[in-house]
Protein backbone atom coordinates (compact mmCIF):
# COMPACT_ATOMS: atom_id res chain seq x y z
CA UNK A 1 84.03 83.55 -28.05
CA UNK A 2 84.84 86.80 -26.68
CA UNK A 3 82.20 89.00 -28.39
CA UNK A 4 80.00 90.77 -25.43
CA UNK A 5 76.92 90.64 -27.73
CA UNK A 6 76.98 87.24 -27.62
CA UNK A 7 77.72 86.42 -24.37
CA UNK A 8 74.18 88.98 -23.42
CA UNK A 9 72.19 87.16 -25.37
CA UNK A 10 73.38 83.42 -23.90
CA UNK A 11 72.67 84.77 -20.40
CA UNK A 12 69.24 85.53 -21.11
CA UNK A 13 68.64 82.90 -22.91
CA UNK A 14 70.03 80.88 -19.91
CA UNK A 15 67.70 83.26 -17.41
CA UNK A 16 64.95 82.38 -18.72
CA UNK A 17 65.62 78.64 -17.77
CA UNK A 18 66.48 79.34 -14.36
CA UNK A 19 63.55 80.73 -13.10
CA UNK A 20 61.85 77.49 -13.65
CA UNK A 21 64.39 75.72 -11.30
CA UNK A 22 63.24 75.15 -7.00
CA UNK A 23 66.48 74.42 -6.49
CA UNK A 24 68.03 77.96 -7.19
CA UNK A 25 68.94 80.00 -4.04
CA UNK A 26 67.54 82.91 -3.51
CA UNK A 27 69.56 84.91 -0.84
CA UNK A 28 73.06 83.15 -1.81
CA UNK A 29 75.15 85.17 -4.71
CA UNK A 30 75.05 83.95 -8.29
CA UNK A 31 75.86 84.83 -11.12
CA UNK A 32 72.92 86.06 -13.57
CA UNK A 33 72.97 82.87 -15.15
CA UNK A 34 75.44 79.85 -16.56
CA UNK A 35 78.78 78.70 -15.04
CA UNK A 36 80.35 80.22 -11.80
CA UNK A 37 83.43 79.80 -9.20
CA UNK A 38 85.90 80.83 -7.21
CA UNK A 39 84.91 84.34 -5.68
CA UNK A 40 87.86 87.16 -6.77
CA UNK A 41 89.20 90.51 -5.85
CA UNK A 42 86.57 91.46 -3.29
CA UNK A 43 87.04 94.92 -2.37
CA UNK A 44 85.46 98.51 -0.84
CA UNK A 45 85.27 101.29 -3.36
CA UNK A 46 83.99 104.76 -3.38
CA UNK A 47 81.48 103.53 -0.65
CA UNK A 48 80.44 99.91 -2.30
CA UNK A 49 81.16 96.62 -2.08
CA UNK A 50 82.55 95.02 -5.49
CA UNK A 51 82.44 91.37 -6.11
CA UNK A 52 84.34 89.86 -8.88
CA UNK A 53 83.39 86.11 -9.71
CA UNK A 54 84.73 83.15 -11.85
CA UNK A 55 82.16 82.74 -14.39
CA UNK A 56 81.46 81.25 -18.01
CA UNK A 57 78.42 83.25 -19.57
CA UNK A 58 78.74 81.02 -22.63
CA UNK A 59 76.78 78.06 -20.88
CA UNK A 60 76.50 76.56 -17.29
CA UNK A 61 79.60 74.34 -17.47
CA UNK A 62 83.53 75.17 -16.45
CA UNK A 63 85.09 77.11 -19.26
CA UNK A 64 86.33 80.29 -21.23
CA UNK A 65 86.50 81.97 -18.01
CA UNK A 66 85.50 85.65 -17.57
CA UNK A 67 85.39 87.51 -14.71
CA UNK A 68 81.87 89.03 -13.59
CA UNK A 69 81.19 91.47 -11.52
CA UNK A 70 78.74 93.34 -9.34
CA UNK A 71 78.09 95.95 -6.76
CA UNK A 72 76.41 96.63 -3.35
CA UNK A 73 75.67 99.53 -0.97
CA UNK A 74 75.17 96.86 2.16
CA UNK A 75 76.30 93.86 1.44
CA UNK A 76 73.27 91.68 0.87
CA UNK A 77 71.54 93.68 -2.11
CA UNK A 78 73.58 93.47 -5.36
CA UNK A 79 73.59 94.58 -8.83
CA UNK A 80 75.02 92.71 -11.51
CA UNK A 81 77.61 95.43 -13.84
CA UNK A 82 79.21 94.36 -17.20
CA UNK A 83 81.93 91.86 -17.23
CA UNK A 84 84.97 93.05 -16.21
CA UNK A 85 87.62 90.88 -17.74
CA UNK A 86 87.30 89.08 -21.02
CA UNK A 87 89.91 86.17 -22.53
CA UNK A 88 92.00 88.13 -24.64
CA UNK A 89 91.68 85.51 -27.42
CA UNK A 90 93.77 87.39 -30.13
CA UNK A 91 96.91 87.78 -26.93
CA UNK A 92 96.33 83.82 -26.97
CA UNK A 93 94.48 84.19 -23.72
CA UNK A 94 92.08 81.27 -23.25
CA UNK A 95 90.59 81.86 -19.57
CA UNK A 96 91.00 84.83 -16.72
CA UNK A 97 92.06 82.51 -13.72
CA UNK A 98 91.43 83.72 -10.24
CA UNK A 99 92.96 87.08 -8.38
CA UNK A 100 92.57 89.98 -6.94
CA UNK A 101 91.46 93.93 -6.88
CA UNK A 102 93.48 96.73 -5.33
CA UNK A 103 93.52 100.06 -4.65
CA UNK A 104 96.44 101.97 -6.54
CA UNK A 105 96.33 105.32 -5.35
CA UNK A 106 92.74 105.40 -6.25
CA UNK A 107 93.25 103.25 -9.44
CA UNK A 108 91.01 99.99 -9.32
CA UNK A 109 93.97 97.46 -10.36
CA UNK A 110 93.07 93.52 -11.04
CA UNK A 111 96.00 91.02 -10.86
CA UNK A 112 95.04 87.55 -11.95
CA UNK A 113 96.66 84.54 -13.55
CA UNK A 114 96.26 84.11 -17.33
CA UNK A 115 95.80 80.89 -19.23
CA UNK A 116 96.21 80.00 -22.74
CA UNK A 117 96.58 77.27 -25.36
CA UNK A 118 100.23 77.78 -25.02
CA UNK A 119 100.41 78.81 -21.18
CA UNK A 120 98.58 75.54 -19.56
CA UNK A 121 97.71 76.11 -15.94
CA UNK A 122 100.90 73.29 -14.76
CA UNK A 123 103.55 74.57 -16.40
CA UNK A 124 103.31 78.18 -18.22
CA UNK A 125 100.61 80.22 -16.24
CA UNK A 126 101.40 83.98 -16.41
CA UNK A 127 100.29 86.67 -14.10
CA UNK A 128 98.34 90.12 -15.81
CA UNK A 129 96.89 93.42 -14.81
CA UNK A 130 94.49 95.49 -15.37
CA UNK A 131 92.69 98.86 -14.52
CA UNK A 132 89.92 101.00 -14.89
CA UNK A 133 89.22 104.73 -15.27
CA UNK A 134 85.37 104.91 -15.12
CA UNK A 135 84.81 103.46 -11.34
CA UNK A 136 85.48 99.90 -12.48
CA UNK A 137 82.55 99.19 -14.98
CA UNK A 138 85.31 98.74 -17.89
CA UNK A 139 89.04 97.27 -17.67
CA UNK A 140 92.07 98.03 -19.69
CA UNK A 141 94.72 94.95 -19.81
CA UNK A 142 98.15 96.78 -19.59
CA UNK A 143 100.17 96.58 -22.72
CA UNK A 144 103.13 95.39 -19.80
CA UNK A 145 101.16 92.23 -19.47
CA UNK A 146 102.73 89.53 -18.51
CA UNK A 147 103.93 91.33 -15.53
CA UNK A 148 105.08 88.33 -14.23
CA UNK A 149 106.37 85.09 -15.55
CA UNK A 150 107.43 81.76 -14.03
CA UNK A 151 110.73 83.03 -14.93
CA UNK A 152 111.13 85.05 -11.84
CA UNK A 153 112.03 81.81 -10.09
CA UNK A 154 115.18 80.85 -11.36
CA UNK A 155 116.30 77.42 -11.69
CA UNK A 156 112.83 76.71 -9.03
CA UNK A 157 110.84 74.46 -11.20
CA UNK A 158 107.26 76.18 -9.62
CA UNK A 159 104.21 74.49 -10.96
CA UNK A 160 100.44 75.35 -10.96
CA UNK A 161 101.38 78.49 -9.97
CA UNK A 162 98.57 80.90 -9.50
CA UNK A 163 95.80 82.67 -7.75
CA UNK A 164 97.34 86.18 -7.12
CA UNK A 165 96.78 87.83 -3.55
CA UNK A 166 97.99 91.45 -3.23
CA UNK A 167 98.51 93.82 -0.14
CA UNK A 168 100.49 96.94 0.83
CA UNK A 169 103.13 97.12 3.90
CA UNK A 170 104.92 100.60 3.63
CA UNK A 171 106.17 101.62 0.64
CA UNK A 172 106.13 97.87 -1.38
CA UNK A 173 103.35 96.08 -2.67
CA UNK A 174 103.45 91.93 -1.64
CA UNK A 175 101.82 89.32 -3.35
CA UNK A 176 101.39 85.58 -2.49
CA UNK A 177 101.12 82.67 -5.04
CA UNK A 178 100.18 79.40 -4.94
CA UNK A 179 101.36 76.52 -6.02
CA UNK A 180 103.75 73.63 -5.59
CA UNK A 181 107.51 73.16 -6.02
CA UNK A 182 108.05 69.96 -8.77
CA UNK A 183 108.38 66.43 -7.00
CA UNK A 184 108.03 68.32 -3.44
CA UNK A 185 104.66 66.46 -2.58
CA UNK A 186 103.87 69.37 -0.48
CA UNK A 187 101.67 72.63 -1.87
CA UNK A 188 103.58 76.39 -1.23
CA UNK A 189 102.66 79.93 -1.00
CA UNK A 190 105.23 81.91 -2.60
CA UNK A 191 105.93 85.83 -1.58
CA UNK A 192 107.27 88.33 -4.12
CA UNK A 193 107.45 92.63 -3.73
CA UNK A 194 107.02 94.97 -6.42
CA UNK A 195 107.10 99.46 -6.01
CA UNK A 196 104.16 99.68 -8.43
CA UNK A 197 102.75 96.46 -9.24
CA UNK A 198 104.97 95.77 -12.40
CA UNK A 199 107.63 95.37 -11.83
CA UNK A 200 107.72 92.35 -9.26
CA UNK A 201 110.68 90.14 -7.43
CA UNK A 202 110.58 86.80 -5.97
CA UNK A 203 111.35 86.81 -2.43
CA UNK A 204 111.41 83.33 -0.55
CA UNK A 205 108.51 80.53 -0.53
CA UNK A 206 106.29 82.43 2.38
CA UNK A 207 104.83 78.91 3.61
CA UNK A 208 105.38 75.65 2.77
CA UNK A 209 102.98 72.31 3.66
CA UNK A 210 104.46 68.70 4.95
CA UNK A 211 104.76 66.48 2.47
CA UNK A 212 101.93 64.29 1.54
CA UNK A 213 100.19 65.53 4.13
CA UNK A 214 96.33 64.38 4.73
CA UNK A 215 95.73 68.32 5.41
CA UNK A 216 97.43 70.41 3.40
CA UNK A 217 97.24 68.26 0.58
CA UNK A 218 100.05 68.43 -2.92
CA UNK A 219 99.10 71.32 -4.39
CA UNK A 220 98.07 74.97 -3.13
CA UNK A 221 95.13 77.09 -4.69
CA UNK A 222 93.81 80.45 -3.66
CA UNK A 223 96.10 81.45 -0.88
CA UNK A 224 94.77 84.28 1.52
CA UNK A 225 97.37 85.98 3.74
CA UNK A 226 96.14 88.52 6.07
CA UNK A 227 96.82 90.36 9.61
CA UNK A 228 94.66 89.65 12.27
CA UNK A 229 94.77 90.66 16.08
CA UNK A 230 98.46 90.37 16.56
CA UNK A 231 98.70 87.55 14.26
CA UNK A 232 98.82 86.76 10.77
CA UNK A 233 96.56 84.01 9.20
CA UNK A 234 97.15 82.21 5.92
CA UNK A 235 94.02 80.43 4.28
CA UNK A 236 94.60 77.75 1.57
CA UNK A 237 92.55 75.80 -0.96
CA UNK A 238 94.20 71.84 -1.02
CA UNK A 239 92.10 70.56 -3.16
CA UNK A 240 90.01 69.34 -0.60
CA UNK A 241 88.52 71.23 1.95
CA UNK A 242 89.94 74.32 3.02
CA UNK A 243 92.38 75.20 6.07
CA UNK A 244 94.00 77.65 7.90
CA UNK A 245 96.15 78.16 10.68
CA UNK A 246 96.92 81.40 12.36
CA UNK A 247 100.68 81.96 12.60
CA UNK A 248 103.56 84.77 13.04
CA UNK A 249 105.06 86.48 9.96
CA UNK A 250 108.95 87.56 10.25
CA UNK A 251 111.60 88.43 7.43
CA UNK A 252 108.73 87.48 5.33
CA UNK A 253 107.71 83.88 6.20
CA UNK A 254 104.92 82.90 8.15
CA UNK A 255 105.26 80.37 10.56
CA UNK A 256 102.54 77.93 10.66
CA UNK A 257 100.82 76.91 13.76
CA UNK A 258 98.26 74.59 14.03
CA UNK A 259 95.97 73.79 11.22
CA UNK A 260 92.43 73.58 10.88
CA UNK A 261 89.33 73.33 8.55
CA UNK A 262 87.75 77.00 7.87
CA UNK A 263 84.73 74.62 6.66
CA UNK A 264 84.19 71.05 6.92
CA UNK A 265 82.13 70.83 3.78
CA UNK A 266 83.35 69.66 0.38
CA UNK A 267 81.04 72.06 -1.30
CA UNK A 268 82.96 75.41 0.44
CA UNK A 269 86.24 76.18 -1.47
CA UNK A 270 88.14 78.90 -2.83
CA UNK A 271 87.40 81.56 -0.24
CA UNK A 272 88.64 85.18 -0.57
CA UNK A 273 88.68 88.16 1.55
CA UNK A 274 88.56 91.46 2.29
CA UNK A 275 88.68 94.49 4.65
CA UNK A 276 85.67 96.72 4.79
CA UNK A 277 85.85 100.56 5.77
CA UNK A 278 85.30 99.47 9.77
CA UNK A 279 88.15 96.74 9.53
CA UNK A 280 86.06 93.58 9.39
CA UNK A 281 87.67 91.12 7.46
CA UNK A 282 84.73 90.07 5.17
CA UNK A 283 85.29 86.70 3.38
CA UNK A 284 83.26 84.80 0.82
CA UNK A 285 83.86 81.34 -0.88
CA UNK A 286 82.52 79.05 -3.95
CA UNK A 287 79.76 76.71 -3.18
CA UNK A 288 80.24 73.55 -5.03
CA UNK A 289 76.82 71.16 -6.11
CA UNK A 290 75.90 72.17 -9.31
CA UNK A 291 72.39 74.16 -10.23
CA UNK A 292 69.78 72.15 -12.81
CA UNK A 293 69.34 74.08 -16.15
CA UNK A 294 70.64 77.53 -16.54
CA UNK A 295 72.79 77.84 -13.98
CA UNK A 296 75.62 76.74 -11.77
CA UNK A 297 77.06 77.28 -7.79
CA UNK A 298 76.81 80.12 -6.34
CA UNK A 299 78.99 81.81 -3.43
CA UNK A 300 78.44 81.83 0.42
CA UNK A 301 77.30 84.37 2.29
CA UNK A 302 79.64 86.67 3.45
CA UNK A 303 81.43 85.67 6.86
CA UNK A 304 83.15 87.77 8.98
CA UNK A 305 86.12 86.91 10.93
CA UNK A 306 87.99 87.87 14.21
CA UNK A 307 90.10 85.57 16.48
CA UNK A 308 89.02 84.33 20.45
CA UNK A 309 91.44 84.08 23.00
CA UNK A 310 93.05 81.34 21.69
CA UNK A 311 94.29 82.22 18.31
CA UNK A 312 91.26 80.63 16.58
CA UNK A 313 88.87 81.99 14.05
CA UNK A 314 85.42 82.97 14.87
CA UNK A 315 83.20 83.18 12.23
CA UNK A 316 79.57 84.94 12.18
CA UNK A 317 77.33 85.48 9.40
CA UNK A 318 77.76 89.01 8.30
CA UNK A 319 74.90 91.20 10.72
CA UNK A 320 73.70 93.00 7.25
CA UNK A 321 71.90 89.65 6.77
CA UNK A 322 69.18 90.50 9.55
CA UNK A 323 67.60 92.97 7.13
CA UNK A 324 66.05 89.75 4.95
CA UNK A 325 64.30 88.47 8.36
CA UNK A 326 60.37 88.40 7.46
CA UNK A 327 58.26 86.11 9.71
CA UNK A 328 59.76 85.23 13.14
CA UNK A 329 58.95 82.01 15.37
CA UNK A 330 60.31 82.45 18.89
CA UNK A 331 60.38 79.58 21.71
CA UNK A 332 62.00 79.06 24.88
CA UNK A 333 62.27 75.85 26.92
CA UNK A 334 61.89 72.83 25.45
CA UNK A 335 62.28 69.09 26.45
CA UNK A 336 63.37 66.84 23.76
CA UNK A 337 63.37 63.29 23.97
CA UNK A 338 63.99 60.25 21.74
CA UNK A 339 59.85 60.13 21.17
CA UNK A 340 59.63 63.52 20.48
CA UNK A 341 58.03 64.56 17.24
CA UNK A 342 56.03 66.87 15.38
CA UNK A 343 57.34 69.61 17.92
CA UNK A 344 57.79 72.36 14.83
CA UNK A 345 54.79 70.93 13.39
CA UNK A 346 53.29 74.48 11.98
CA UNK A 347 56.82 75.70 10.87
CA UNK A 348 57.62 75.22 7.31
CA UNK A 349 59.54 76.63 4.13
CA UNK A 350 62.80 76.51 1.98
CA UNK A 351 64.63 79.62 2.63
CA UNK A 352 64.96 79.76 6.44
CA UNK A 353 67.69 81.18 9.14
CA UNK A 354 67.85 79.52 12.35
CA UNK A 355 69.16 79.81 15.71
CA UNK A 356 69.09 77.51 18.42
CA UNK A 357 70.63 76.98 21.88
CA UNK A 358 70.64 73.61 23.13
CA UNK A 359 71.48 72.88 26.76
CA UNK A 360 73.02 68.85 26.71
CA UNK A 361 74.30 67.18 29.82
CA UNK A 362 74.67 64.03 28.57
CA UNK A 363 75.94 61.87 25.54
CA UNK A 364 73.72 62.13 22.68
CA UNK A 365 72.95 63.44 19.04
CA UNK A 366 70.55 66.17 17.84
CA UNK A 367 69.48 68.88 15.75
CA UNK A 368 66.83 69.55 12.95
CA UNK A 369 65.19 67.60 10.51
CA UNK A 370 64.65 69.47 7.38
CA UNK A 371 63.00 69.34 3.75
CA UNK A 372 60.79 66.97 5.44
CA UNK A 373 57.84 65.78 3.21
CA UNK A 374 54.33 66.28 4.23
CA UNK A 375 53.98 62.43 5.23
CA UNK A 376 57.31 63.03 7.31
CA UNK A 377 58.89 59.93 5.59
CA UNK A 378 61.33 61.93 3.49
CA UNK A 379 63.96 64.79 5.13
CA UNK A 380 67.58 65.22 5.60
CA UNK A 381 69.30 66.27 9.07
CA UNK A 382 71.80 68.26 9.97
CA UNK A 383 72.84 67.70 13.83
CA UNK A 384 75.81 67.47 16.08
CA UNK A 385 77.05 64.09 17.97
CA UNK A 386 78.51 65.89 21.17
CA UNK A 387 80.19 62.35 22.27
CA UNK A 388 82.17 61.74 18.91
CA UNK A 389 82.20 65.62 18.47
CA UNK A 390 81.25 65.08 14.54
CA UNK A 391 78.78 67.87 13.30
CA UNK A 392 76.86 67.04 9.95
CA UNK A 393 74.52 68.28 6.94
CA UNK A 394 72.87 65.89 4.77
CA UNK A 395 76.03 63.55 3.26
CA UNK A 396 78.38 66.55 4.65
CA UNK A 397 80.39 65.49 7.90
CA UNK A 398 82.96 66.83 9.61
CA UNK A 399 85.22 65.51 12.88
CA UNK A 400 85.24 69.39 14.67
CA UNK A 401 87.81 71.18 17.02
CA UNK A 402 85.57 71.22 20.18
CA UNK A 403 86.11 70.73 23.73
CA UNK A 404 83.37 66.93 24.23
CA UNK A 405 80.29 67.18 26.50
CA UNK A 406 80.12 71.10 26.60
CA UNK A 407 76.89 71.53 27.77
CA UNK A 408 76.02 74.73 25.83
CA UNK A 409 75.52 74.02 21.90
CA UNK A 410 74.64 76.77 19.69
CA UNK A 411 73.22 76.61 15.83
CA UNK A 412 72.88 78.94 13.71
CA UNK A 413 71.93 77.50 9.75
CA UNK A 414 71.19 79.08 6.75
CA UNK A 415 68.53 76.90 4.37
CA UNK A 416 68.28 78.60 0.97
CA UNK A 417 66.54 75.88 -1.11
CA UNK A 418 69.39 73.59 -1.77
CA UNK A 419 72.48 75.76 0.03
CA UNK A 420 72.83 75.06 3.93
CA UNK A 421 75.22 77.08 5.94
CA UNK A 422 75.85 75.92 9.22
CA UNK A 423 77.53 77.83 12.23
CA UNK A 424 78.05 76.14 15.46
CA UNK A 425 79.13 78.31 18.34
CA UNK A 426 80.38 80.21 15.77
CA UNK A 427 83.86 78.74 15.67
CA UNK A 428 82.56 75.73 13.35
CA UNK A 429 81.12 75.72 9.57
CA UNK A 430 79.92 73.61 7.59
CA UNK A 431 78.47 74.40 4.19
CA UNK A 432 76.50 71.46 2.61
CA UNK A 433 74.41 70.89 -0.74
CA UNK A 434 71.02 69.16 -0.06
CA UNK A 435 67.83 69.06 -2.45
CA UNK A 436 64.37 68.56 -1.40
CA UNK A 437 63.18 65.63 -3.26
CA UNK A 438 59.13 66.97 -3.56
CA UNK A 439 57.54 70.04 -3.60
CA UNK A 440 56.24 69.33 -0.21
CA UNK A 441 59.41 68.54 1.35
CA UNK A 442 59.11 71.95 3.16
CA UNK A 443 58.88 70.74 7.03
CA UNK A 444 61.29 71.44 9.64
CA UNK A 445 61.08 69.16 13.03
CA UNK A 446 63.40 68.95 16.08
CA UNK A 447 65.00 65.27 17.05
CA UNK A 448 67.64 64.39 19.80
CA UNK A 449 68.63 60.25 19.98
CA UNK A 450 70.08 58.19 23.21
CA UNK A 451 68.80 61.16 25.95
CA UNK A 452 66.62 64.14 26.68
CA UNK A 453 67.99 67.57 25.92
CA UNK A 454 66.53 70.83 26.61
CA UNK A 455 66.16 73.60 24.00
CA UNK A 456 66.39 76.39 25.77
CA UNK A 457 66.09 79.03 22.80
CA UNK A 458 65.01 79.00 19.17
CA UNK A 459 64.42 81.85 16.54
CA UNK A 460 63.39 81.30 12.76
CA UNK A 461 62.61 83.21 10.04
CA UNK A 462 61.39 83.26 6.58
CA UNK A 463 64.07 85.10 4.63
CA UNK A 464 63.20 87.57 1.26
CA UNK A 465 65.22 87.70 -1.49
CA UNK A 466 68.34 89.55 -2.25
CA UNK A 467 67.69 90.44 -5.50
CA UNK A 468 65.18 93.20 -6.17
């Protein structure tokens, strides 16, 4: 299954099928067609952005995972390049699990975990690298490969251990793994050095979760470990929705603070990140839902992220994203009440950024109706409860880290025909998965239940494509 012929003419066989489909974002990352996940090695090269992706070109189900790949000069425009990594069938390579992409000395260099029919993902994953000499549009597996074994661990029985992330402090290369320890009930990241990304030790277990805990779940996927401010933050992938907690790192362990969601959607998972040339820490992650013929998920847009005052993660939709903005509604100063209706009567589409400020003095719920039909009997909402403090999308809910009765609310959503992205006060996400249910389910509409709010600003736009 590894023959690039055939895996060109299965993608546009499968493209084909996907331009028939209204549920197909069209300002969200995908792959040109079929299966993909988890986004890998993200990284700034020679003056581009690279994005590596999980991704099965065969058909648009999980398996025989590749790694694709594309390129951008501003972060919202991309071109799709030739896959990068390919199972190495005849090694008895099955699938190219998740990793990353560093900068050796100006060698691109992939780490990522390799599966096989004889290495299963629980018990005998192995770690692999790879290069390229022509500005990363082929790869060369290193005939070292595996450059790292479960072996390295002794008489520690490590299990599900993979997801590779790799950064440079001084003169050593580190690396965090994922995982879990057998019969520990509690998921770890794992820390290991190496002078030239070979040759690696195992150091200590860098962080390791409570056991059985609601949180932090039994296993670890996708670990993230970067500085930030004065503080180091770790991001993990439970097998539920993701968390994070911003911590101190010290004779290489990272002491865990508090915890907390990164996105309180299902669909968000397996994020991976990034530093740009200005020192943003850029970060994309897997949206989960499925696609209807020809393809499947897609990524998020890119987030950046810096820390407030009090350790915790902000998170804004990455500026770049203003150069999609076509036509622009603008109002100011608006009563809402229970009654209200029809107040965005004249606003409608499927691929929409909005931004709203809501000033709320007392108990109540509200937000936007959206994909509503033309006989306003069919839409989905996505609003925020300011008593219970629950924010939601469609079936997507989450119970979020904000001080009750604030009066100042701020949205900011992305609709993208059935992706939603939704910022409040920028220090709250949550990604959801909703699908019109008619062609005319198009309208957008205002509601607020138990009291009148005011609206004091909203902005939306009709958003172009990012593919040209």
């Amino acid at each position: 299954m590894n023959n690039l012929q055939n895996v060109m003419e299965s993608i546009e066989k499968a493209r084909k099928i996907t331009k028939k489909c209204p549920f197909r974002p069209k300002f969200h990352f995908l792959a040109p067609a079929n299966w993909m996940n988890d986004p890998n090695g993200p990284i700034f090269y020679k003056g581009e952005y690279h994005l590596f992706y999980q991704h099965n070109p065969y058909n648009d189900d999980w398996g025989y995972v590749h790694w694709g790949h594309a390129k951008s000069k501003d972060l919202v425009h991309w071109e799709h390049l030739p896959i990068a990594l390919v199972p190495s069938n005849e090694l008895g390579e099955e699938h190219c699990y998740s990793g990353c992409c560093v900068d050796n000395n100006g060698v691109p260099t992939i780490i990522y975990t390799s599966i096989g029919p004889k290495k299963l993902p629980s018990t005998g994953a192995e770690q692999w690298l790879a290069t390229s000499i022509d500005d990363m549009i082929t790869w060369q597996k290193t005939p070292y490969n595996p450059i790292m074994t479960l072996d390295l661990h002794g008489e520690l029985d490590v299990r599900e251990w993979r997801d590779p992330y790799v950064w440079k402090e001084g003169d050593y290369w580190y690396m965090t793994l994922g995982g879990h320890i057998h019969n520990s009930q509690a998921g770890i990241a794992l820390l290991y050095r190496s002078c030239d990304l070979l040759k690696w030790e195992y150091l200590n277990p860098l962080c390791q979760g409570e056991k059985k805990s609601k949180m932090t779940g039994l296993n670890w996927e996708c670990p993230n470990f970067f500085p930030l401010g004065d503080y180091q933050v770790l991001i993990i992938s439970p097998h539920r929705k993701v968390v994070y907690s911003v911590g101190n790192y010290k004779n290489h362990t990272f002491s865990a603070d508090y915890w907390r969601y990164l996105d309180h959607g299902r669909a968000f998972y397996a994020p991976n990140t990034m530093f740009d040339r200005q020192g943003r820490v850029i970060m994309w992650a897997w949206i989960q839902g499925g696609g209807t013929g020809g393809w499947n998920e897609c990524l998020s847009l890119p987030r950046i992220l810096t820390l407030d005052n009090k350790s915790k993660l902000q998170i804004h939709p990455a500026p770049e994203l203003q150069i999609l903005r076509e036509s622009h509604i603008h109002m100011e100063n608006i009563k809402l009440s229970p009654q209200s209706n029809c107040i965005l009567e004249n606003v409608k589409g499927k691929c929409l950024e909005i931004i709203a400020e809501f000033e709320v003095n007392t108990p109540t719920s509200f937000g936007f109706k959206v994909f509503q039909s033309n006989n306003q009997r069919e839409f989905e909402t996505i609003g925020y409860d300011n008593e219970k403090n629950r924010l939601w999308a469609g079936k997507e809910k989450g119970k979020i880290d904000y001080p009750p009765n604030k009066p100042h609310v701020l949205f900011h959503i992305f609709i993208d025909k059935s992706v939603i992205e939704v910022f409040l006060n920028y220090s709250e996400c949550l990604t959801s998965r909703i699908y019109p249910k008619s062609d005319d389910s198009e309208g957008i509409d205002l509601f607020a239940s138990n009291d009148d709010i005011k609206l004091t600003r909203l902005d939306i736009w009709k958003l172009k494509s990012i593919w040209k």
